[in-house]
N, C-alpha and C. Protein backbone atom coordinates (compact mmCIF):
# COMPACT_ATOMS: atom_id res chain seq x y z
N UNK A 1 -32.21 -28.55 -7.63
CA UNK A 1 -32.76 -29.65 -6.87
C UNK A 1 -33.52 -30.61 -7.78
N UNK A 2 -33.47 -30.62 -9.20
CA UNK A 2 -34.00 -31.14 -10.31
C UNK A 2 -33.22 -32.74 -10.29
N UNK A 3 -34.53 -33.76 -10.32
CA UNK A 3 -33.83 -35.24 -10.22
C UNK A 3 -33.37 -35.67 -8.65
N UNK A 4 -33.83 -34.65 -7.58
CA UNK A 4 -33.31 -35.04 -6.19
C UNK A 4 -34.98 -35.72 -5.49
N UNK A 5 -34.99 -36.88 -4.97
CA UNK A 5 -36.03 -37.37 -4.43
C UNK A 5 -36.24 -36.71 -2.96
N UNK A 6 -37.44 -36.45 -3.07
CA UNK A 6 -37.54 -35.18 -1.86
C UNK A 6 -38.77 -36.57 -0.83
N UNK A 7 -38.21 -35.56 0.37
CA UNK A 7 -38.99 -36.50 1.18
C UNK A 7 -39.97 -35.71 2.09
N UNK A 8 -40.86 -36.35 2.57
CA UNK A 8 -41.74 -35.52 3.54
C UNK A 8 -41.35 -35.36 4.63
N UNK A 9 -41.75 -33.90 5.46
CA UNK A 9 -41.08 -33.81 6.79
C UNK A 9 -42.04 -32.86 7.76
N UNK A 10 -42.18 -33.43 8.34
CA UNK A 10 -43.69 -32.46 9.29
C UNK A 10 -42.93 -31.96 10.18
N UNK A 11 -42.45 -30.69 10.89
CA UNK A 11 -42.06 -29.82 11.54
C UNK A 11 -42.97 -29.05 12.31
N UNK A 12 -43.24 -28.37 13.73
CA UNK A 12 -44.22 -27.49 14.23
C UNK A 12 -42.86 -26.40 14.52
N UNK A 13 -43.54 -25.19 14.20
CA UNK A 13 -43.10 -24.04 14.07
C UNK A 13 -43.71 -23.21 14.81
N UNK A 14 -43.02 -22.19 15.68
CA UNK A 14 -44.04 -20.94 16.38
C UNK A 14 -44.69 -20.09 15.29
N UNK A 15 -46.04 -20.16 15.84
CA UNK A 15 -46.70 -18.62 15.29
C UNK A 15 -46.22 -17.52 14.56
N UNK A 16 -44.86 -17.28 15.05
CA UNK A 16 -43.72 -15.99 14.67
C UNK A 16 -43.22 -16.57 13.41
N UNK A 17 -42.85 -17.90 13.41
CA UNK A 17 -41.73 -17.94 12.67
C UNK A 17 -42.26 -18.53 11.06
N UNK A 18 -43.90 -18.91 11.56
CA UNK A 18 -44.64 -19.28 10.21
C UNK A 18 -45.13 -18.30 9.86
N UNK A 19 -45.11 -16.76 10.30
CA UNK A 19 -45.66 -15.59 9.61
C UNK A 19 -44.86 -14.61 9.13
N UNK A 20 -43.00 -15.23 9.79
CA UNK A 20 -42.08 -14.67 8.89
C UNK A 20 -42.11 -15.81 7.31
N UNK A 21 -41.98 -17.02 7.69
CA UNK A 21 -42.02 -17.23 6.63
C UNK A 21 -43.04 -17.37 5.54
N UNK A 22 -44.05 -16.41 5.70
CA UNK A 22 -45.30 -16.57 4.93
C UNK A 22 -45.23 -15.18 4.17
N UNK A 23 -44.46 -14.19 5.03
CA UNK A 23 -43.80 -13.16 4.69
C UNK A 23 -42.86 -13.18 3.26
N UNK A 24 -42.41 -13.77 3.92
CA UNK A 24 -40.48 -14.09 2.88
C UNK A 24 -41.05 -14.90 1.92
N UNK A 25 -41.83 -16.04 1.37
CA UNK A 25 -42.18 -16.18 0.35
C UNK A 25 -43.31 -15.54 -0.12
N UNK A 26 -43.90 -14.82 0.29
CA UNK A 26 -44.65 -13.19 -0.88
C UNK A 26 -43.93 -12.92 -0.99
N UNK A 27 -42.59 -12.39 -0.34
CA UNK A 27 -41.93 -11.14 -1.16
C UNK A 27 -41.39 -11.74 -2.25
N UNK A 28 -40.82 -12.99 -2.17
CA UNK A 28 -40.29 -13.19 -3.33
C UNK A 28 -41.23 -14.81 -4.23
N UNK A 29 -42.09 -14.30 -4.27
CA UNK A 29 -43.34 -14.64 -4.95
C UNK A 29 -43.13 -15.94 -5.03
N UNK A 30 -43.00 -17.36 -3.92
CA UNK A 30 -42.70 -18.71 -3.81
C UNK A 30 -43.54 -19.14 -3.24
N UNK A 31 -43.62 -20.35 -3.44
CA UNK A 31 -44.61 -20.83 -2.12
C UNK A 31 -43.83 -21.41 -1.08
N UNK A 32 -44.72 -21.49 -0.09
CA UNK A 32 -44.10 -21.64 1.20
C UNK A 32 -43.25 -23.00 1.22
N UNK A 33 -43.50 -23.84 0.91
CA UNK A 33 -42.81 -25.18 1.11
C UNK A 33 -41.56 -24.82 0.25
N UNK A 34 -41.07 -24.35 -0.96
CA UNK A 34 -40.05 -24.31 -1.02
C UNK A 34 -39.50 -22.84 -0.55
N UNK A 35 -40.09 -22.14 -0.47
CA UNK A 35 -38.78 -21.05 0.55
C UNK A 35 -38.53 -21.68 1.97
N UNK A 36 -39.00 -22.63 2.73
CA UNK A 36 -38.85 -23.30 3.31
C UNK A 36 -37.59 -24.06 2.81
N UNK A 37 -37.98 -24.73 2.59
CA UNK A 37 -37.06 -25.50 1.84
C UNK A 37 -35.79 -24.67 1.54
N UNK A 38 -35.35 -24.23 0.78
CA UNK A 38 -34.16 -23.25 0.06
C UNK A 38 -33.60 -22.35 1.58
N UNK A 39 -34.64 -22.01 2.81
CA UNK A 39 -34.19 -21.57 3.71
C UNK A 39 -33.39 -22.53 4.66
N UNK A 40 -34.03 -23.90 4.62
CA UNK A 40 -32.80 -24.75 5.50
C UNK A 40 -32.20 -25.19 4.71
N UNK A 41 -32.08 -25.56 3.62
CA UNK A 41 -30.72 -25.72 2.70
C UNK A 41 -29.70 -25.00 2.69
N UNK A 42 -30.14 -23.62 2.38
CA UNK A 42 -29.16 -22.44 2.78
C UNK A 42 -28.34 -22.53 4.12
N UNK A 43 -28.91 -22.34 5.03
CA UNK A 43 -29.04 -22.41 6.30
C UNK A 43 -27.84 -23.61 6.85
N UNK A 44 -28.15 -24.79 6.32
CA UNK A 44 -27.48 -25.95 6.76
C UNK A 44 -26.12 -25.41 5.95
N UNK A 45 -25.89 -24.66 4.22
CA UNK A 45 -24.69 -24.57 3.66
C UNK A 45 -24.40 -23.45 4.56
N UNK A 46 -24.59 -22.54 5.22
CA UNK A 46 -23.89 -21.86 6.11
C UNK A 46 -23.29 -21.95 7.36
N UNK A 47 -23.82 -22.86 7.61
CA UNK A 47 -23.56 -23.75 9.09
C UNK A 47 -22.31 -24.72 8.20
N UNK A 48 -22.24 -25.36 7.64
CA UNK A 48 -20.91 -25.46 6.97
C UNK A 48 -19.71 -24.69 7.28
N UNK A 49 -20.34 -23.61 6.19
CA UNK A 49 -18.82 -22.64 5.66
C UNK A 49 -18.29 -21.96 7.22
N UNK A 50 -19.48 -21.65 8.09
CA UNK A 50 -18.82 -21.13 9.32
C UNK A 50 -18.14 -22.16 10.10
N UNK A 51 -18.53 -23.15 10.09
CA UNK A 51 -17.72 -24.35 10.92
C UNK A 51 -15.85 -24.36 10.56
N UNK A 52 -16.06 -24.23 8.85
CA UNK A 52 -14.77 -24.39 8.00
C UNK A 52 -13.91 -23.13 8.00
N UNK A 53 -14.64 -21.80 8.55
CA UNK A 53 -14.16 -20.47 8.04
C UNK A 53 -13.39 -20.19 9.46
N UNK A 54 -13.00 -20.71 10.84
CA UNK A 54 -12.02 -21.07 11.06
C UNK A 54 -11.01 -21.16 11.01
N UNK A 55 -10.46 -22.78 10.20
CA UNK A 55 -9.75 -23.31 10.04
C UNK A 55 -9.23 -22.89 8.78
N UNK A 56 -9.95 -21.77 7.24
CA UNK A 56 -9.29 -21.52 6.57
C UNK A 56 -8.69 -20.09 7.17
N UNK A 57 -9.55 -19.38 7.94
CA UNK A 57 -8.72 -18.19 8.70
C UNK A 57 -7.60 -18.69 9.39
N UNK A 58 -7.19 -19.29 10.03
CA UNK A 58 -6.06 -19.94 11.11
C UNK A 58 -4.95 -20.30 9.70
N UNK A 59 -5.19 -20.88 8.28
CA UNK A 59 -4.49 -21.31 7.27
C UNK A 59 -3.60 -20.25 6.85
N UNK A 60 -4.97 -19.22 6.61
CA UNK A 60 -4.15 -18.10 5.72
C UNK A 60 -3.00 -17.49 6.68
N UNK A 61 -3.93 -16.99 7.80
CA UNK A 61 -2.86 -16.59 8.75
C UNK A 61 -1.12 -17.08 9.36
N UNK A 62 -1.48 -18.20 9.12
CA UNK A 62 0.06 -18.61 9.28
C UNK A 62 0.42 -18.59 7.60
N UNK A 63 -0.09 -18.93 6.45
CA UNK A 63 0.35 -18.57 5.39
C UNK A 63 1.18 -17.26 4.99
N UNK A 64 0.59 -16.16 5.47
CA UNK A 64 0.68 -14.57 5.84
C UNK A 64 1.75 -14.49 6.53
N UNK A 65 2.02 -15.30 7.79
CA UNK A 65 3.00 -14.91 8.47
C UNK A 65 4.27 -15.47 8.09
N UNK A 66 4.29 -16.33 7.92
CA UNK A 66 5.57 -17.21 7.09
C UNK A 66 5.66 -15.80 5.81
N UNK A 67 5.11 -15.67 5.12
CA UNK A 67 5.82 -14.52 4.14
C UNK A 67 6.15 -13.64 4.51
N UNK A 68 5.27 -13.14 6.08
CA UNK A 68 5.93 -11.62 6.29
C UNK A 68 7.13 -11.89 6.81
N UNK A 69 6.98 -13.22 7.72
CA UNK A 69 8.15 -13.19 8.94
C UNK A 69 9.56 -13.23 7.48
N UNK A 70 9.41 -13.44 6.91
CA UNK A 70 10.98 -13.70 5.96
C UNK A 70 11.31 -12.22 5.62
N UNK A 71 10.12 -11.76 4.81
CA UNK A 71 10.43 -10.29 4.47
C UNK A 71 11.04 -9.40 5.42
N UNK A 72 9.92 -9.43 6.27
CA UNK A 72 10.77 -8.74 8.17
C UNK A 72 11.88 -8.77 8.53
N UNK A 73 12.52 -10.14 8.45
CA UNK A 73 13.87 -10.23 8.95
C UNK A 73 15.20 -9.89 7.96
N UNK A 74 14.71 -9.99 6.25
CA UNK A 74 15.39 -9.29 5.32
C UNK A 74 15.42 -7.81 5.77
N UNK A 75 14.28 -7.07 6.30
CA UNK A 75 14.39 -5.67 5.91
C UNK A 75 15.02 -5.49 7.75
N UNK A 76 15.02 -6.16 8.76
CA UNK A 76 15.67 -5.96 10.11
C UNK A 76 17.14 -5.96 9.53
N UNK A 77 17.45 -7.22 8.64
CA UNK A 77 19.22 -7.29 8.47
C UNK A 77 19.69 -5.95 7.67
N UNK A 78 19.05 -5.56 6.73
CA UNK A 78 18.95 -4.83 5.87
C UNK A 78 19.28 -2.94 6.99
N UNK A 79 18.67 -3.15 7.94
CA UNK A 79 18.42 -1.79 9.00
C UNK A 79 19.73 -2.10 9.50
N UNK A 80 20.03 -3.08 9.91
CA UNK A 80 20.92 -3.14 10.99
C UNK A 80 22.32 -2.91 10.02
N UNK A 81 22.37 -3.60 8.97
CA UNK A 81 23.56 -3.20 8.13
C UNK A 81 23.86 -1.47 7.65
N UNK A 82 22.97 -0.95 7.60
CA UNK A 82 22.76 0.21 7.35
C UNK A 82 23.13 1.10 8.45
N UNK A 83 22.75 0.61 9.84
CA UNK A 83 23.02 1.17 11.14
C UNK A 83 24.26 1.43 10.84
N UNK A 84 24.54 0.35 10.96
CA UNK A 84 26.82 0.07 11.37
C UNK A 84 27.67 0.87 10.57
N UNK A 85 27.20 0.94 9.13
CA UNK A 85 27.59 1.51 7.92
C UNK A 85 27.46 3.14 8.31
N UNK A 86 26.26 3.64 9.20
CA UNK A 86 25.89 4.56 9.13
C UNK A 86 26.84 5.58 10.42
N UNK A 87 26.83 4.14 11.24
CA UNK A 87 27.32 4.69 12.42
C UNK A 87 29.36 4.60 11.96
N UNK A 88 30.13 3.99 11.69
CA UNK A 88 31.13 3.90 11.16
C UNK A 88 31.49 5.04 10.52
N UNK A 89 30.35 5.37 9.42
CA UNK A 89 30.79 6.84 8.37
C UNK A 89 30.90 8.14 9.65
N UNK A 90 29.99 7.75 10.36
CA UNK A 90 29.98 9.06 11.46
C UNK A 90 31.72 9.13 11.96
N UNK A 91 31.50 8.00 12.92
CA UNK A 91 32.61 8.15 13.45
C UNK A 91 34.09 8.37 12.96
N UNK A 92 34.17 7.67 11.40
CA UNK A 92 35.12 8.09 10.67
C UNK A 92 35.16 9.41 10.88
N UNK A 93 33.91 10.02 10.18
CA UNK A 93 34.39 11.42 9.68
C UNK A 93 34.80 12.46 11.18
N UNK A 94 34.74 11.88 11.91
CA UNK A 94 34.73 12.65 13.25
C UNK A 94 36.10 12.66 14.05
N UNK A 95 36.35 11.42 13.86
CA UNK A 95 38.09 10.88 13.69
C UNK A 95 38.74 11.94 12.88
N UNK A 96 38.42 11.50 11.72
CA UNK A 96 39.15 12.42 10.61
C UNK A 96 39.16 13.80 10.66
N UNK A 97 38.34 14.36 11.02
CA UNK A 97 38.37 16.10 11.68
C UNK A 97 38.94 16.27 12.81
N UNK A 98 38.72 15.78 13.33
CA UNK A 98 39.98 15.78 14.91
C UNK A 98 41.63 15.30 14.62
N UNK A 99 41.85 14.17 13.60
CA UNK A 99 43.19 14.40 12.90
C UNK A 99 43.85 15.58 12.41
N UNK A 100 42.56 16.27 11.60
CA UNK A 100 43.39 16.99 10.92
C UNK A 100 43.80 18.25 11.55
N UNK A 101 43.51 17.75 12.86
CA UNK A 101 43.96 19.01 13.38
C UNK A 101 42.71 20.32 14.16
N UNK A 102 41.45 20.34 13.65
CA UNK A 102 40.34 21.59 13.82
C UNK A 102 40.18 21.40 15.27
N UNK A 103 40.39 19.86 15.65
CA UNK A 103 39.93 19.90 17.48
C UNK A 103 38.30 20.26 17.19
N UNK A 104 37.58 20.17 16.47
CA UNK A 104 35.77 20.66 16.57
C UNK A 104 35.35 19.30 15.69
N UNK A 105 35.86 18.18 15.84
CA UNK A 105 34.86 17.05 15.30
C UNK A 105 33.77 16.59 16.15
N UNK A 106 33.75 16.82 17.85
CA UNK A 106 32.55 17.20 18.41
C UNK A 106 30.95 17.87 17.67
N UNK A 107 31.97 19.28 17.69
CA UNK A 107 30.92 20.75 17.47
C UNK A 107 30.43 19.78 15.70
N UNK A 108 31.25 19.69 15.04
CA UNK A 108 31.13 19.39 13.75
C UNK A 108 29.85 17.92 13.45
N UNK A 109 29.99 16.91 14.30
CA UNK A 109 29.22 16.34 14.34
C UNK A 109 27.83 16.47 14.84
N UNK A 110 28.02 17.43 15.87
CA UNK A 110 26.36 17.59 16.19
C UNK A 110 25.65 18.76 15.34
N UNK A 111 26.58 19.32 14.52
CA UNK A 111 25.93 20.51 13.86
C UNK A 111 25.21 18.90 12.50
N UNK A 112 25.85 18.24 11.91
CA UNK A 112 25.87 17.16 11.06
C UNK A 112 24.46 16.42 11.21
N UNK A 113 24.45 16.21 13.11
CA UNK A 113 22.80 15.78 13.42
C UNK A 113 21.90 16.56 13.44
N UNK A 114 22.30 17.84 13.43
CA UNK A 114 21.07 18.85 13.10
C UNK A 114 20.24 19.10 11.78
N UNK A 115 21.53 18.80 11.04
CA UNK A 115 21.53 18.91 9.69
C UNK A 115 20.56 17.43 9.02
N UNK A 116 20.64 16.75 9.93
CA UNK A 116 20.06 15.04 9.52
C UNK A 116 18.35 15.54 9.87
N UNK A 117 18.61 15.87 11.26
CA UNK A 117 17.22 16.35 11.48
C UNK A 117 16.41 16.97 10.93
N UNK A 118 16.98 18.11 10.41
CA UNK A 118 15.97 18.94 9.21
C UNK A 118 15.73 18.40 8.22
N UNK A 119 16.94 17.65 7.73
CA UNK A 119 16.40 17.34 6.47
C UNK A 119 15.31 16.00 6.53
N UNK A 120 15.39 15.03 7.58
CA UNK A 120 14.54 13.92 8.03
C UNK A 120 13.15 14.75 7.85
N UNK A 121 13.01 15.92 8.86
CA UNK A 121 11.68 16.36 8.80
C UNK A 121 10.94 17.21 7.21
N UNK A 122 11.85 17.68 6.87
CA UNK A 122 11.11 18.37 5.54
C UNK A 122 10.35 17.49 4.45
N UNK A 123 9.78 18.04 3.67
CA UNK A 123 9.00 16.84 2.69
C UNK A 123 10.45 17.31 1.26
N UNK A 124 9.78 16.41 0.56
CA UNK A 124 10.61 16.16 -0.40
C UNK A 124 10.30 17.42 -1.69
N UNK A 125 9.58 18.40 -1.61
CA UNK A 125 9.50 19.47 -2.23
C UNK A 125 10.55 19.84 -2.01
N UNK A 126 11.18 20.01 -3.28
CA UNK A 126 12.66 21.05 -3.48
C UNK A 126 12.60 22.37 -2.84
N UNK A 127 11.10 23.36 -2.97
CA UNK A 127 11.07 24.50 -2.94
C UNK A 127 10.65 24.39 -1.04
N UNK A 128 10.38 23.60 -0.51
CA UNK A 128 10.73 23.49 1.16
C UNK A 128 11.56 23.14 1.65
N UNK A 129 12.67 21.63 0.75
CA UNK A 129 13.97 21.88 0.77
C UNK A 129 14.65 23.19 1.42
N UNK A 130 15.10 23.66 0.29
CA UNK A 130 15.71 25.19 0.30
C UNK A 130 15.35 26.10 1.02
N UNK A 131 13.60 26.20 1.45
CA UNK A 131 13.27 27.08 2.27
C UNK A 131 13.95 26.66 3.94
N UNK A 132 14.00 25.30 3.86
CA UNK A 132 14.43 24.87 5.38
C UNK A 132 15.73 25.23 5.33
N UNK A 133 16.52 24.88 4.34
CA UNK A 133 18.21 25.08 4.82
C UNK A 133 18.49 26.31 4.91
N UNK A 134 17.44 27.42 4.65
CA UNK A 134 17.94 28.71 5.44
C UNK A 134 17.20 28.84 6.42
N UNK A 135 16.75 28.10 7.08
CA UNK A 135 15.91 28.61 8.55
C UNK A 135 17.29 27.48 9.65
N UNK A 136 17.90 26.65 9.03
CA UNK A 136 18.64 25.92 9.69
C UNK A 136 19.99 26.59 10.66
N UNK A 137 20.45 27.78 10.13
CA UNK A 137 21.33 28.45 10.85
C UNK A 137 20.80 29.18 12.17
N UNK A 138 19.09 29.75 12.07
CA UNK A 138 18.46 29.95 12.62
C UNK A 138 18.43 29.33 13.80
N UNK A 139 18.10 28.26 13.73
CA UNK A 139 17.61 27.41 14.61
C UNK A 139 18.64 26.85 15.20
N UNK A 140 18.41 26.27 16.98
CA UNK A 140 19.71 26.07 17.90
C UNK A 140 18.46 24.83 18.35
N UNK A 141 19.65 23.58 18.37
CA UNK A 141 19.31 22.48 18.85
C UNK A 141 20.23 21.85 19.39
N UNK A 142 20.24 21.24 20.71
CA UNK A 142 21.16 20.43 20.69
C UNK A 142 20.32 19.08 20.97
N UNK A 143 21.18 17.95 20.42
CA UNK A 143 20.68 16.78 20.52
C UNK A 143 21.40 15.77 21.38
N UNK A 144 20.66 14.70 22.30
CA UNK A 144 21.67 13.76 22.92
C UNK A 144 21.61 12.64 21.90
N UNK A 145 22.03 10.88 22.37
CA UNK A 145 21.98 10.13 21.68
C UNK A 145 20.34 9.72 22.02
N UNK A 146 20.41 10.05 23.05
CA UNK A 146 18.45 9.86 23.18
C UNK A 146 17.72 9.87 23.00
N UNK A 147 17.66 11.38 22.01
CA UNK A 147 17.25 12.63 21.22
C UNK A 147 17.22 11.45 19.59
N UNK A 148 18.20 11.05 19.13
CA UNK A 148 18.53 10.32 17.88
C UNK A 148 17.92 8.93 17.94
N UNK A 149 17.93 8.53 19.45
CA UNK A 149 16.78 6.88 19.34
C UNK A 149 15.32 7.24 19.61
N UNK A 150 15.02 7.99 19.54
CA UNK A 150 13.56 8.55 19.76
C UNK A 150 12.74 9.28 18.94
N UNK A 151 13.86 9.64 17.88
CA UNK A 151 13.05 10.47 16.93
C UNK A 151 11.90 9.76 15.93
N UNK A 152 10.90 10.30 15.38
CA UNK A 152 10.04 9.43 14.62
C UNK A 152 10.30 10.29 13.28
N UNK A 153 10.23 9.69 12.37
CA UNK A 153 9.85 10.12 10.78
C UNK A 153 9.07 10.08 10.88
């Protein structure tokens, strides 16, 4: 505030609020007219930034969303290509076992979703790996397609 022409300003203040601030400059060893002072200066720069903090929140936010929304719809096309691909290999191979004759590309496919299932749920430890694919014969599941849109990882 060095070189700023200061002006006089007579203010009445409650009782309370001249014995907080008689307070607040002891503690930090000022005199009253300028912790005064430095308190509505402050005061007025915060009444600012909240006026402005707003309009840079509302900025970023659509900033944010414009990047996610692109990423999002890469990784939706990205799912959905994967679906078709995923769902196609099924049905191939299910086709193709019923060609060749076994008549069990049914039985064969849902044993296939069982097999998806365990392995979806296990962690990626090799040594739980292995421990699961022998508890897998064990275990009797049957699944609908309901069962397969509902499941969570």
């Amino acid at each position: 505030m060095k070189n700023k022409k200061l002006v006089k300003l007579t203010i009445y203040l409650p009782e309370e609020t001249i014995a907080q601030l008689n307070g607040r400059a002891t503690q930090i060893n000022m005199p009253i007219s300028i912790t005064a002072r430095e308190l509505i200066i402050n005061g007025l720069k915060q009444e600012i930034v909240d006026e402005n903090a707003g309009i840079v929140a509302l900025t970023v936010r659509k900033i944010v969303k414009d990047v996610i929304h692109a990423e999002v719809e890469r990784l939706i096309k990205l799912i959905i290509k994967t679906m078709k691909a995923s769902a196609a290999g099924m049905y191939l191979a299910t086709q193709a076992v019923e060609d060749i004759g076994h008549n069990k590309g049914g039985e064969m496919l849902e044993e296939a979703f069982k097999m998806a299932v365990k392995y979806i749920k296990v962690s990626y430890d090799p040594k739980d790996y292995i421990e699961a694919t022998s508890k897998i014969a064990d275990d009797e599941i049957t699944l609908t397609d309901d069962d397969l849109f509902t499941m969570t990882i």
